[in-house]
PDB file of N, CA and C in Angstrom:
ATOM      1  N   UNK A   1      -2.159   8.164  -2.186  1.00  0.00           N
ATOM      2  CA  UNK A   1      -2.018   6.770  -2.527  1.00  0.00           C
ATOM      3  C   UNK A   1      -2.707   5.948  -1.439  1.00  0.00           C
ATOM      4  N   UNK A   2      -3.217   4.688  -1.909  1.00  0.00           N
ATOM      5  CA  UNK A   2      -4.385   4.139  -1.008  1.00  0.00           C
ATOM      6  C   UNK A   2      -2.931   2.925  -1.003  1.00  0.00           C
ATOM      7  N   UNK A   3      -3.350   2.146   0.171  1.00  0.00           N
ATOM      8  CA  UNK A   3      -2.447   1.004   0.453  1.00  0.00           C
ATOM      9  C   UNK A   3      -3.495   0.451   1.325  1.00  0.00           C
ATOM     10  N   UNK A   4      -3.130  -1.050   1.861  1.00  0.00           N
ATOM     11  CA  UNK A   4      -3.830  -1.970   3.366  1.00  0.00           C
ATOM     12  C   UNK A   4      -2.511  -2.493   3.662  1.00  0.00           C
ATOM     13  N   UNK A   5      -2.665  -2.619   4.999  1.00  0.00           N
ATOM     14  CA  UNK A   5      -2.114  -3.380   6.015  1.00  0.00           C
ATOM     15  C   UNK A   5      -2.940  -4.193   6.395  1.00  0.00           C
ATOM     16  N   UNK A   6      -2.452  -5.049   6.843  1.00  0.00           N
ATOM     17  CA  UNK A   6      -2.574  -6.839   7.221  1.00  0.00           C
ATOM     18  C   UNK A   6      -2.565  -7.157   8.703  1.00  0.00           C
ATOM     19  N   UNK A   7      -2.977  -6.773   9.386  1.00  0.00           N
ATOM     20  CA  UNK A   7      -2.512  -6.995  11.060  1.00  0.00           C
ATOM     21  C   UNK A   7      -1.826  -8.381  11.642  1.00  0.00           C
ATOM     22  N   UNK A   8      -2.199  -9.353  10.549  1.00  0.00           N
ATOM     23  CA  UNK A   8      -1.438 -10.885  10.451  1.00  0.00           C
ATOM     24  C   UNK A   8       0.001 -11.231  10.489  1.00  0.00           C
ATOM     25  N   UNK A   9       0.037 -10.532   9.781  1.00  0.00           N
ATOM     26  CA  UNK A   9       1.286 -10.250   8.904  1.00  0.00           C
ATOM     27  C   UNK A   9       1.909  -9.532   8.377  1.00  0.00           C
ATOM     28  N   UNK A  10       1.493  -8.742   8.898  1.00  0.00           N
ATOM     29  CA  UNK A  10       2.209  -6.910   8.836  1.00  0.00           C
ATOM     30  C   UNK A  10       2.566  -6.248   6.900  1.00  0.00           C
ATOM     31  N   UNK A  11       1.616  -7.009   6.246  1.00  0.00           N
ATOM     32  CA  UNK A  11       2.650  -6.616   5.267  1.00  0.00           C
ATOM     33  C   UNK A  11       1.711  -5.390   4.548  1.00  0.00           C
ATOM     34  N   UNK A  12       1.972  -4.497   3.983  1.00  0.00           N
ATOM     35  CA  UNK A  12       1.813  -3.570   3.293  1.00  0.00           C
ATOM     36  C   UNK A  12       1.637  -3.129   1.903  1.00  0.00           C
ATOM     37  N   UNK A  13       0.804  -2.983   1.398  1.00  0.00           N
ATOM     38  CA  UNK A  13      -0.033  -3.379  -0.322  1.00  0.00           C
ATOM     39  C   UNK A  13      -0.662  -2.285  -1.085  1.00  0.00           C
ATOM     40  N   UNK A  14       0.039  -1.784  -1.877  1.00  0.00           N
ATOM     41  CA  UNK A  14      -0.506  -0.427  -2.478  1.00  0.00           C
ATOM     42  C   UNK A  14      -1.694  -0.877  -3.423  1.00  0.00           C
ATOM     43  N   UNK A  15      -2.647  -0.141  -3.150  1.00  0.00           N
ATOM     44  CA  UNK A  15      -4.015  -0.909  -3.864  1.00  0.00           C
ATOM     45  C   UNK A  15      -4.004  -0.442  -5.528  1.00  0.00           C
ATOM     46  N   UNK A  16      -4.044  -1.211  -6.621  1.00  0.00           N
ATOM     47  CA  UNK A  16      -4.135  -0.976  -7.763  1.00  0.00           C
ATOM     48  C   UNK A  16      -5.228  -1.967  -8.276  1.00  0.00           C
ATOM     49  N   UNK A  17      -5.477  -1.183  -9.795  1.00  0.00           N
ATOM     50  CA  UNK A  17      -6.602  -1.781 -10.331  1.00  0.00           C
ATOM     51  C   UNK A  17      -6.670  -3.201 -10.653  1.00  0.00           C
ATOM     52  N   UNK A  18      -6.221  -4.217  -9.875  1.00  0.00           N
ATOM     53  CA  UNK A  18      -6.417  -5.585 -10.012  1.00  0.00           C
ATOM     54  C   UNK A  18      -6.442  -6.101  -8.360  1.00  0.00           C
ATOM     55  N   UNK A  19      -6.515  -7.178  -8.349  1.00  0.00           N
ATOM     56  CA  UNK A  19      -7.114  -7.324  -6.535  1.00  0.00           C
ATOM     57  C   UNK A  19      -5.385  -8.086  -6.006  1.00  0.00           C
ATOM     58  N   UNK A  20      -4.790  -7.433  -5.372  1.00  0.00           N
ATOM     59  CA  UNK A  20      -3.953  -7.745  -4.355  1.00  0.00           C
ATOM     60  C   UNK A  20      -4.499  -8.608  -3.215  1.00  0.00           C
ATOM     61  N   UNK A  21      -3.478  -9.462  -3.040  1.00  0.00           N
ATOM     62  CA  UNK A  21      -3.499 -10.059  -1.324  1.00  0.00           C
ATOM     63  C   UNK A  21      -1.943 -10.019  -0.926  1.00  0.00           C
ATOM     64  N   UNK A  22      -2.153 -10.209   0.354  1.00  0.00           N
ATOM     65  CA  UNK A  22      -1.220  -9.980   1.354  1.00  0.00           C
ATOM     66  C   UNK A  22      -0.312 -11.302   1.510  1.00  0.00           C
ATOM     67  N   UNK A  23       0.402 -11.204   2.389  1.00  0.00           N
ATOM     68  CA  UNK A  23       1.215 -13.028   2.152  1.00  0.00           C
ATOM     69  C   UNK A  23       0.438 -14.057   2.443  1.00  0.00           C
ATOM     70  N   UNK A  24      -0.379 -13.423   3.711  1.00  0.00           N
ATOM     71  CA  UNK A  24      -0.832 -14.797   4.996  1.00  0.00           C
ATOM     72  C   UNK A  24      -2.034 -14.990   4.165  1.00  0.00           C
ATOM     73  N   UNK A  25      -2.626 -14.182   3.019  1.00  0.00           N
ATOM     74  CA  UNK A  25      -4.005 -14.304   2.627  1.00  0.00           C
ATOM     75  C   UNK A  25      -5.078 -13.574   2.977  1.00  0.00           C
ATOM     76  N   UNK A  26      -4.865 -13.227   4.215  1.00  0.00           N
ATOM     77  CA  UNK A  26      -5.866 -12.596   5.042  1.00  0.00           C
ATOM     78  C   UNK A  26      -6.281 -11.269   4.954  1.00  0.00           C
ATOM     79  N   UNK A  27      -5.519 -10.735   4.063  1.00  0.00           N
ATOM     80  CA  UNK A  27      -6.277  -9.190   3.832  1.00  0.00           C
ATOM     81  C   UNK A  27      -5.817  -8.831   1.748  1.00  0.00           C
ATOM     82  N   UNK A  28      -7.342  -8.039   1.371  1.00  0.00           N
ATOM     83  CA  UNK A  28      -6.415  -8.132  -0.089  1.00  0.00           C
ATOM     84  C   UNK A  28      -7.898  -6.601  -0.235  1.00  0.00           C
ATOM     85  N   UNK A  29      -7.185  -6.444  -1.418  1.00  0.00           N
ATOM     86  CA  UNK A  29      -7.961  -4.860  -1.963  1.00  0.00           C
ATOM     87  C   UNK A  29      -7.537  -4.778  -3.281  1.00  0.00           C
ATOM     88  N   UNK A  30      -8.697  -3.800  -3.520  1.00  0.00           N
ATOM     89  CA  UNK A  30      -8.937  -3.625  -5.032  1.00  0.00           C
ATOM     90  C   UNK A  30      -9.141  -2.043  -5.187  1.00  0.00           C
ATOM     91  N   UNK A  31      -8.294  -1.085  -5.995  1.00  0.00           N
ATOM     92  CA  UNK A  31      -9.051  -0.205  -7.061  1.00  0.00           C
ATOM     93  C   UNK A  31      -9.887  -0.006  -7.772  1.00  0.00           C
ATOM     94  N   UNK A  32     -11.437   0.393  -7.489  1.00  0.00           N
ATOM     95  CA  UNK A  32     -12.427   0.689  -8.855  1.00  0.00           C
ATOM     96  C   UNK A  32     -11.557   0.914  -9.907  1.00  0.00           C
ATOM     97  N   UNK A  33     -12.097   0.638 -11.611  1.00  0.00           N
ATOM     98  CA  UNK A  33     -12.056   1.190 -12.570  1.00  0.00           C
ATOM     99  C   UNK A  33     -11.976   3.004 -12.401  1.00  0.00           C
ATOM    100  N   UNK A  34     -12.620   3.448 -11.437  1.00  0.00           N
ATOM    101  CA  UNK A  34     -13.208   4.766 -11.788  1.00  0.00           C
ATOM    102  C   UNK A  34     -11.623   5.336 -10.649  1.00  0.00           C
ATOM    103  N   UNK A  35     -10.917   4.929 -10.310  1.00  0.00           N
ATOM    104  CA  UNK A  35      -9.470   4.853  -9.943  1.00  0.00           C
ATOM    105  C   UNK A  35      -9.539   5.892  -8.522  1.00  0.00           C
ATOM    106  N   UNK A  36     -10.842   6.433  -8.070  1.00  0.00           N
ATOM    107  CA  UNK A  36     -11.214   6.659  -6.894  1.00  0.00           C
ATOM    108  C   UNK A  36     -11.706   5.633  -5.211  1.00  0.00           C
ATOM    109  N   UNK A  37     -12.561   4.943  -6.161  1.00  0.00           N
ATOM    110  CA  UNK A  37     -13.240   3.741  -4.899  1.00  0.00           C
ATOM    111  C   UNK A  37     -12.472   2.391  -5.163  1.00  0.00           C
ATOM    112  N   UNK A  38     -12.299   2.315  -3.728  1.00  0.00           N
ATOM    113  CA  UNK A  38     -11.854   1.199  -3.568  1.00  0.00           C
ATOM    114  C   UNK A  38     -12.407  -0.134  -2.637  1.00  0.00           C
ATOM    115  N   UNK A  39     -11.689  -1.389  -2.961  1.00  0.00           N
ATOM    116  CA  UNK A  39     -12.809  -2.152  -1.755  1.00  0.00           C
ATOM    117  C   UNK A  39     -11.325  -3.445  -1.569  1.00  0.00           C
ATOM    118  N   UNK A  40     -11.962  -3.461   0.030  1.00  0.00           N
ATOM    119  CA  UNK A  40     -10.845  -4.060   1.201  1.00  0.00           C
ATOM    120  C   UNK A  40     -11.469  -5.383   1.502  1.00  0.00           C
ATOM    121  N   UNK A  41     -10.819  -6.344   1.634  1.00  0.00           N
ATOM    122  CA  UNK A  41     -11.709  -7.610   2.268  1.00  0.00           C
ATOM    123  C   UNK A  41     -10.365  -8.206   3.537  1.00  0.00           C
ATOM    124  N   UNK A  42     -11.360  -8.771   4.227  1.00  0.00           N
ATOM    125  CA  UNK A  42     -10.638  -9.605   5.383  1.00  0.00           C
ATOM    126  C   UNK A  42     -10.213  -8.502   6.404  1.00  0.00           C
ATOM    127  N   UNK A  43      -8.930  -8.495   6.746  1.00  0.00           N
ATOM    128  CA  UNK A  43      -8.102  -8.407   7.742  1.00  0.00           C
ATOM    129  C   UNK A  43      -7.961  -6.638   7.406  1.00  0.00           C
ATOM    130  N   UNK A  44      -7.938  -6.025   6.157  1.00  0.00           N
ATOM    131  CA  UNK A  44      -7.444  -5.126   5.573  1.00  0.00           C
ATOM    132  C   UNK A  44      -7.578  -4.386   6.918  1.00  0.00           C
ATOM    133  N   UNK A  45      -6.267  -3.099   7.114  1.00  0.00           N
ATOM    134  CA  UNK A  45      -6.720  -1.849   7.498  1.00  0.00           C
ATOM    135  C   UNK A  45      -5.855  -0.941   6.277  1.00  0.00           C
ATOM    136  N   UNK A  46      -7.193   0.396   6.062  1.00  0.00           N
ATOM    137  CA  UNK A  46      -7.069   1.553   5.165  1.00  0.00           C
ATOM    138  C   UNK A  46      -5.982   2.010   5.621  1.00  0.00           C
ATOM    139  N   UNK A  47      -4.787   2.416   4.645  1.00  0.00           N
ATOM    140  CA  UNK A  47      -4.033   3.427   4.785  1.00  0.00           C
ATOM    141  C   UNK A  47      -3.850   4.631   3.426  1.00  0.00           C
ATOM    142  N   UNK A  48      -3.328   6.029   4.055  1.00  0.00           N
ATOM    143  CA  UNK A  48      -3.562   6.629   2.816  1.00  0.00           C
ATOM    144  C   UNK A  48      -2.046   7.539   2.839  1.00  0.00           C
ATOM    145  N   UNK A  49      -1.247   7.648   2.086  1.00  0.00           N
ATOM    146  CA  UNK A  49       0.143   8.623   2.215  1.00  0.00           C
ATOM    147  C   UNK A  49      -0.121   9.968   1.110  1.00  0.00           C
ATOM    148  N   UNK A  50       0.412  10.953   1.217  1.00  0.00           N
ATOM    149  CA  UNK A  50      -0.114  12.015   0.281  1.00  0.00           C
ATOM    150  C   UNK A  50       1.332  11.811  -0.639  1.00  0.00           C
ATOM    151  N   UNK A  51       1.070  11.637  -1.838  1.00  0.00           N
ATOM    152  CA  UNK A  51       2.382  11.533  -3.135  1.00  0.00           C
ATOM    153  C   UNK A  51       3.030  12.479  -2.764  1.00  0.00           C
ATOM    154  N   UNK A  52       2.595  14.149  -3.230  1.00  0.00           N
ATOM    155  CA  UNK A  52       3.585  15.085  -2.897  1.00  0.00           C
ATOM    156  C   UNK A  52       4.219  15.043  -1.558  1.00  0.00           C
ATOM    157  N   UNK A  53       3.861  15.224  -0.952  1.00  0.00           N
ATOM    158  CA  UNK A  53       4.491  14.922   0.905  1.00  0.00           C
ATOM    159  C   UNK A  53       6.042  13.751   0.358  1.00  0.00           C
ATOM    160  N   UNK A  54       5.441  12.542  -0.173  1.00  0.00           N
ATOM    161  CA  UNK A  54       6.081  11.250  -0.352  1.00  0.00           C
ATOM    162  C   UNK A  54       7.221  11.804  -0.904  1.00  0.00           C
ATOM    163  N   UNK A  55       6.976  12.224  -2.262  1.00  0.00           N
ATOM    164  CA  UNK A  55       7.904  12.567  -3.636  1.00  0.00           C
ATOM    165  C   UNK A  55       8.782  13.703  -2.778  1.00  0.00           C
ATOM    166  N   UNK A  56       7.939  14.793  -2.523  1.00  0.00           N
ATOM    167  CA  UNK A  56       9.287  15.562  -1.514  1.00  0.00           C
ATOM    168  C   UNK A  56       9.989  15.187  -0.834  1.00  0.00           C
ATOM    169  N   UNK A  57       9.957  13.870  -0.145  1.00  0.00           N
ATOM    170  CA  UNK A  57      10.598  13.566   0.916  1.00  0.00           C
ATOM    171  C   UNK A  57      11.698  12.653   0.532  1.00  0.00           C
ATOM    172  N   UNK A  58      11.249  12.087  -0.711  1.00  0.00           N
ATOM    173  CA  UNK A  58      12.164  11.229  -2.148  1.00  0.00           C
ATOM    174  C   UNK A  58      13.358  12.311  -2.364  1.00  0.00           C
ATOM    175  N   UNK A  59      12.713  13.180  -2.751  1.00  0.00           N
ATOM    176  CA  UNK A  59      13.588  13.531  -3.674  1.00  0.00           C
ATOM    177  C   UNK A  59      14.913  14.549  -2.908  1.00  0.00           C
ATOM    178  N   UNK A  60      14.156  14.564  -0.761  1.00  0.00           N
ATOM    179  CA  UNK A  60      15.303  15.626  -0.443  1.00  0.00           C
ATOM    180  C   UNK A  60      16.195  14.234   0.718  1.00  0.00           C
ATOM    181  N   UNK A  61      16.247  13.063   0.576  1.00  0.00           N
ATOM    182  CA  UNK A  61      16.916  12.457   0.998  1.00  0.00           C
ATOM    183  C   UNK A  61      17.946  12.805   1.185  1.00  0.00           C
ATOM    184  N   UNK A  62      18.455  12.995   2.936  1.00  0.00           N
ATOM    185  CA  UNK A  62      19.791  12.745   2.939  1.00  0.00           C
ATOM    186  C   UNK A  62      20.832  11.698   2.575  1.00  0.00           C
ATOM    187  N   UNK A  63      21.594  11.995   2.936  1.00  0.00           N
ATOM    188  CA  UNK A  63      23.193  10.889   2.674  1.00  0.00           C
ATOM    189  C   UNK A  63      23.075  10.248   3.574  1.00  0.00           C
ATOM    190  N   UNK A  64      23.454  11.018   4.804  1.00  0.00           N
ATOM    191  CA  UNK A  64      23.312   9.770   6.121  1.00  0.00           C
ATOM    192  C   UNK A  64      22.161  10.877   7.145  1.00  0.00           C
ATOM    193  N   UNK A  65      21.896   9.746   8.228  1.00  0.00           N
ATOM    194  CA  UNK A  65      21.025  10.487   9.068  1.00  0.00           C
ATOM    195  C   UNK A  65      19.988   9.866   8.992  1.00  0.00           C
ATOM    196  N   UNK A  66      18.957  10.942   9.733  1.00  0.00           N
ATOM    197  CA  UNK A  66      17.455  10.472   9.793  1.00  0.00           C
ATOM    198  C   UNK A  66      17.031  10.712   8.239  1.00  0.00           C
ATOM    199  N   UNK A  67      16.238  10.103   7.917  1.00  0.00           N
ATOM    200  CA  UNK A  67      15.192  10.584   6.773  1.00  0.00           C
ATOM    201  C   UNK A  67      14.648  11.646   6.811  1.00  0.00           C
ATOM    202  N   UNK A  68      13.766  11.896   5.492  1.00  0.00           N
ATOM    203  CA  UNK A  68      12.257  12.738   6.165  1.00  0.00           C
ATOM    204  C   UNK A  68      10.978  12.644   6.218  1.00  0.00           C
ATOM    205  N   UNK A  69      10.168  13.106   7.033  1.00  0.00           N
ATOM    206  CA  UNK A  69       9.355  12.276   6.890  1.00  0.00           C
ATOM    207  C   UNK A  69       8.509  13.186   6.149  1.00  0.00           C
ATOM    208  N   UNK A  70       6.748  12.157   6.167  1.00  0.00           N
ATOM    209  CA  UNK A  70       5.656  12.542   4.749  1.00  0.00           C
ATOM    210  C   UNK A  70       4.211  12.198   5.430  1.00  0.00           C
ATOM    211  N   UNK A  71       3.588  12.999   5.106  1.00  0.00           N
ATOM    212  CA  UNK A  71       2.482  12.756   5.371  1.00  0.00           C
ATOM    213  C   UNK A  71       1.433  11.298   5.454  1.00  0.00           C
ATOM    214  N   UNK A  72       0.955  11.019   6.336  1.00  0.00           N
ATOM    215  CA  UNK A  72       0.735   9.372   6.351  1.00  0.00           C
ATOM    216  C   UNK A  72      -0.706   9.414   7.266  1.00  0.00           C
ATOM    217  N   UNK A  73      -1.550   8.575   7.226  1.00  0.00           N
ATOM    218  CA  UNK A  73      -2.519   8.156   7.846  1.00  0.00           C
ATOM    219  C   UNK A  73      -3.135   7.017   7.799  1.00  0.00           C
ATOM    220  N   UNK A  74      -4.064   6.670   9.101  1.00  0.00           N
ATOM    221  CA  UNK A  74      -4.830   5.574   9.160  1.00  0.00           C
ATOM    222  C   UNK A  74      -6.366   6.050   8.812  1.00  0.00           C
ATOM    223  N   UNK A  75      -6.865   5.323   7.327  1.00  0.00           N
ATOM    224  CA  UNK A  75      -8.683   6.147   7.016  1.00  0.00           C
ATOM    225  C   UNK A  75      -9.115   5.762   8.136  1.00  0.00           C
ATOM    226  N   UNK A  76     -10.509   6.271   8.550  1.00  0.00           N
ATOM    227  CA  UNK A  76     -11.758   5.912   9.408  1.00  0.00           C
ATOM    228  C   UNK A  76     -11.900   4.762   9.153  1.00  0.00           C
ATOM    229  N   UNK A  77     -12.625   3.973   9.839  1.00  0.00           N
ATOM    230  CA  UNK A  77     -13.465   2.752   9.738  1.00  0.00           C
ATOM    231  C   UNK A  77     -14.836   3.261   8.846  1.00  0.00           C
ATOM    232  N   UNK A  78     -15.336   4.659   8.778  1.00  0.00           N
ATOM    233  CA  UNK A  78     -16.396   4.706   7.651  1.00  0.00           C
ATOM    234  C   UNK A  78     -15.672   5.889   6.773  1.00  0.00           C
ATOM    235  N   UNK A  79     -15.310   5.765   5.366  1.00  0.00           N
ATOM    236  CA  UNK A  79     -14.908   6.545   4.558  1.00  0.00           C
ATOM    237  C   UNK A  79     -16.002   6.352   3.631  1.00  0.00           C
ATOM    238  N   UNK A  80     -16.424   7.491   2.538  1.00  0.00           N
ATOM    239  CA  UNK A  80     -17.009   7.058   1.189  1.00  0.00           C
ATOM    240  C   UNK A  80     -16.648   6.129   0.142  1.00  0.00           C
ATOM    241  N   UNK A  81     -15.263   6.397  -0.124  1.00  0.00           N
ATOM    242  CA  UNK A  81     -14.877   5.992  -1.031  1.00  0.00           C
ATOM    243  C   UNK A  81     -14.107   4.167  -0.966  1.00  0.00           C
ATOM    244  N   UNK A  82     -14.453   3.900   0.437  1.00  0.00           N
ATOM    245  CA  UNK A  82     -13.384   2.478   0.493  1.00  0.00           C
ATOM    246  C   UNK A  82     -14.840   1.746   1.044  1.00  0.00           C
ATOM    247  N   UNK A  83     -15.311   0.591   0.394  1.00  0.00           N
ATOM    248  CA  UNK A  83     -16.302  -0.482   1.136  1.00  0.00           C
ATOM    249  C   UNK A  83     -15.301  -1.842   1.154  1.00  0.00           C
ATOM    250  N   UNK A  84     -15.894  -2.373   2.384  1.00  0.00           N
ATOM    251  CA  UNK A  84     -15.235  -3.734   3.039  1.00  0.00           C
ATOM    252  C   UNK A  84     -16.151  -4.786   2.751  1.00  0.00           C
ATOM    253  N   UNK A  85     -16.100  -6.035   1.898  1.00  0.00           N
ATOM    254  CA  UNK A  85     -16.356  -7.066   2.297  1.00  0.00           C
ATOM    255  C   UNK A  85     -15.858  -8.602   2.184  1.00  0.00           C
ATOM    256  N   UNK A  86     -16.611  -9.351   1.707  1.00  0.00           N
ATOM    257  CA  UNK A  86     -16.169 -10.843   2.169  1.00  0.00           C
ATOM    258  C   UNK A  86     -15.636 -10.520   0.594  1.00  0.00           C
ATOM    259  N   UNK A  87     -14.507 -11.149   0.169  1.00  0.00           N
ATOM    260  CA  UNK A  87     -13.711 -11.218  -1.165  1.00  0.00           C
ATOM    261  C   UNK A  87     -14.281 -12.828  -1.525  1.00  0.00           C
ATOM    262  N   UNK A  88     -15.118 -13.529  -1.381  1.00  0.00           N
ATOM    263  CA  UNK A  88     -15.273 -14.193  -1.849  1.00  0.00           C
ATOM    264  C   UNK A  88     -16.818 -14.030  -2.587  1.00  0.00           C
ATOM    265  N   UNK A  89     -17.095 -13.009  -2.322  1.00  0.00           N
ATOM    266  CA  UNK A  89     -18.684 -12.969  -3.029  1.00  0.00           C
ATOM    267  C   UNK A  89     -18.195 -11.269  -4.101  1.00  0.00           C
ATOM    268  N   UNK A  90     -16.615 -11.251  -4.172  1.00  0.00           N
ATOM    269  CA  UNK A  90     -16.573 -10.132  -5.235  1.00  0.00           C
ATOM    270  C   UNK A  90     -16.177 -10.858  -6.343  1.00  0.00           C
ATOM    271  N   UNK A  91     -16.846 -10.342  -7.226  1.00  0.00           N
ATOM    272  CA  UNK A  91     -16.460 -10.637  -8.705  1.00  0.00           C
ATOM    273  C   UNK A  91     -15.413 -10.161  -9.552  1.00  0.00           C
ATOM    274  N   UNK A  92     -14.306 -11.204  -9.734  1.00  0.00           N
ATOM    275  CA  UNK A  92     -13.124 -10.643 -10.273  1.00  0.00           C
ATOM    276  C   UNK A  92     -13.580 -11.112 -12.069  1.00  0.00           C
ATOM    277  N   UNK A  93     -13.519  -9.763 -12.808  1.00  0.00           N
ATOM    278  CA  UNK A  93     -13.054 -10.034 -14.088  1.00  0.00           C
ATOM    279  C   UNK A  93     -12.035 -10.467 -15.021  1.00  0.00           C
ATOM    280  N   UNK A  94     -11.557 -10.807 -15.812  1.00  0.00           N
ATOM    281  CA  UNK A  94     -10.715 -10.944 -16.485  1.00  0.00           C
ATOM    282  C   UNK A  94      -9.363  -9.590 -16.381  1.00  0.00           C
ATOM    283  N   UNK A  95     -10.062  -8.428 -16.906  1.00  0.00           N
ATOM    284  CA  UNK A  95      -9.605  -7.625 -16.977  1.00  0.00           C
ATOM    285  C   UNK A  95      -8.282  -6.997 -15.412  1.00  0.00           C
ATOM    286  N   UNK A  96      -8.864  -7.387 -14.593  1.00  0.00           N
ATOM    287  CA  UNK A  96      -8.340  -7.788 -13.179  1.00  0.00           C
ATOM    288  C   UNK A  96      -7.444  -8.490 -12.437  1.00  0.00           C
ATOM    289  N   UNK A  97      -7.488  -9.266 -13.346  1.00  0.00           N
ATOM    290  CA  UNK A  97      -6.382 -10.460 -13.184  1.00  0.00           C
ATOM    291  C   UNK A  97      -5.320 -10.673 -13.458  1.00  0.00           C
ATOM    292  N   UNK A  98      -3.748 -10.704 -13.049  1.00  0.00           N
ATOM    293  CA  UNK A  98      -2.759 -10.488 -13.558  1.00  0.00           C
ATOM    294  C   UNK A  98      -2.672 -11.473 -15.349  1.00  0.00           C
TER     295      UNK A  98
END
């Protein structure tokens, strides 16, 4: 699962196929159609969690205690699949739009 963080404003945004922003404004991302590439503008930093890791860790929750934890990372600054730019020269479609 692809997500951004906001360094502004700490907030945290699972990227889906319509363009998200963050509270402060300052960071927002989008899902390609092709549900692989994605694209970050502003403030964004890439994050990526692995589902299974996630869902296992869902589903063996303790009662009380620590949690468990799941696989998690920060992408590179150059990945293939994620391009960064100014969100004001991307073209939002209809289809995109809540």
């Amino acid at each position: 699962m692809k997500l951004i963080f906001c360094p502004k404003c700490y907030d945290v945004l699972r990227l889906i196929p319509r363009m998200r922003f963050c509270d402060c404004k300052q960071s927002s991302g989008i899902v390609e159609k092709d549900g692989l590439n994605s694209k970050m503008f502003g403030e964004a930093v890439p994050l990526w969690f692995s589902n299974e890791s996630f869902i296992e860790a869902l589903y063996s929750r303790p009662t009380i205690g620590m949690g468990n934890r799941f696989d998690a990372f920060i992408i590179a600054y150059s990945c293939p699949t994620i391009n960064s730019g100014n969100v004001d020269n991307y073209k939002i479609s209809n289809d995109e739009n809540p």
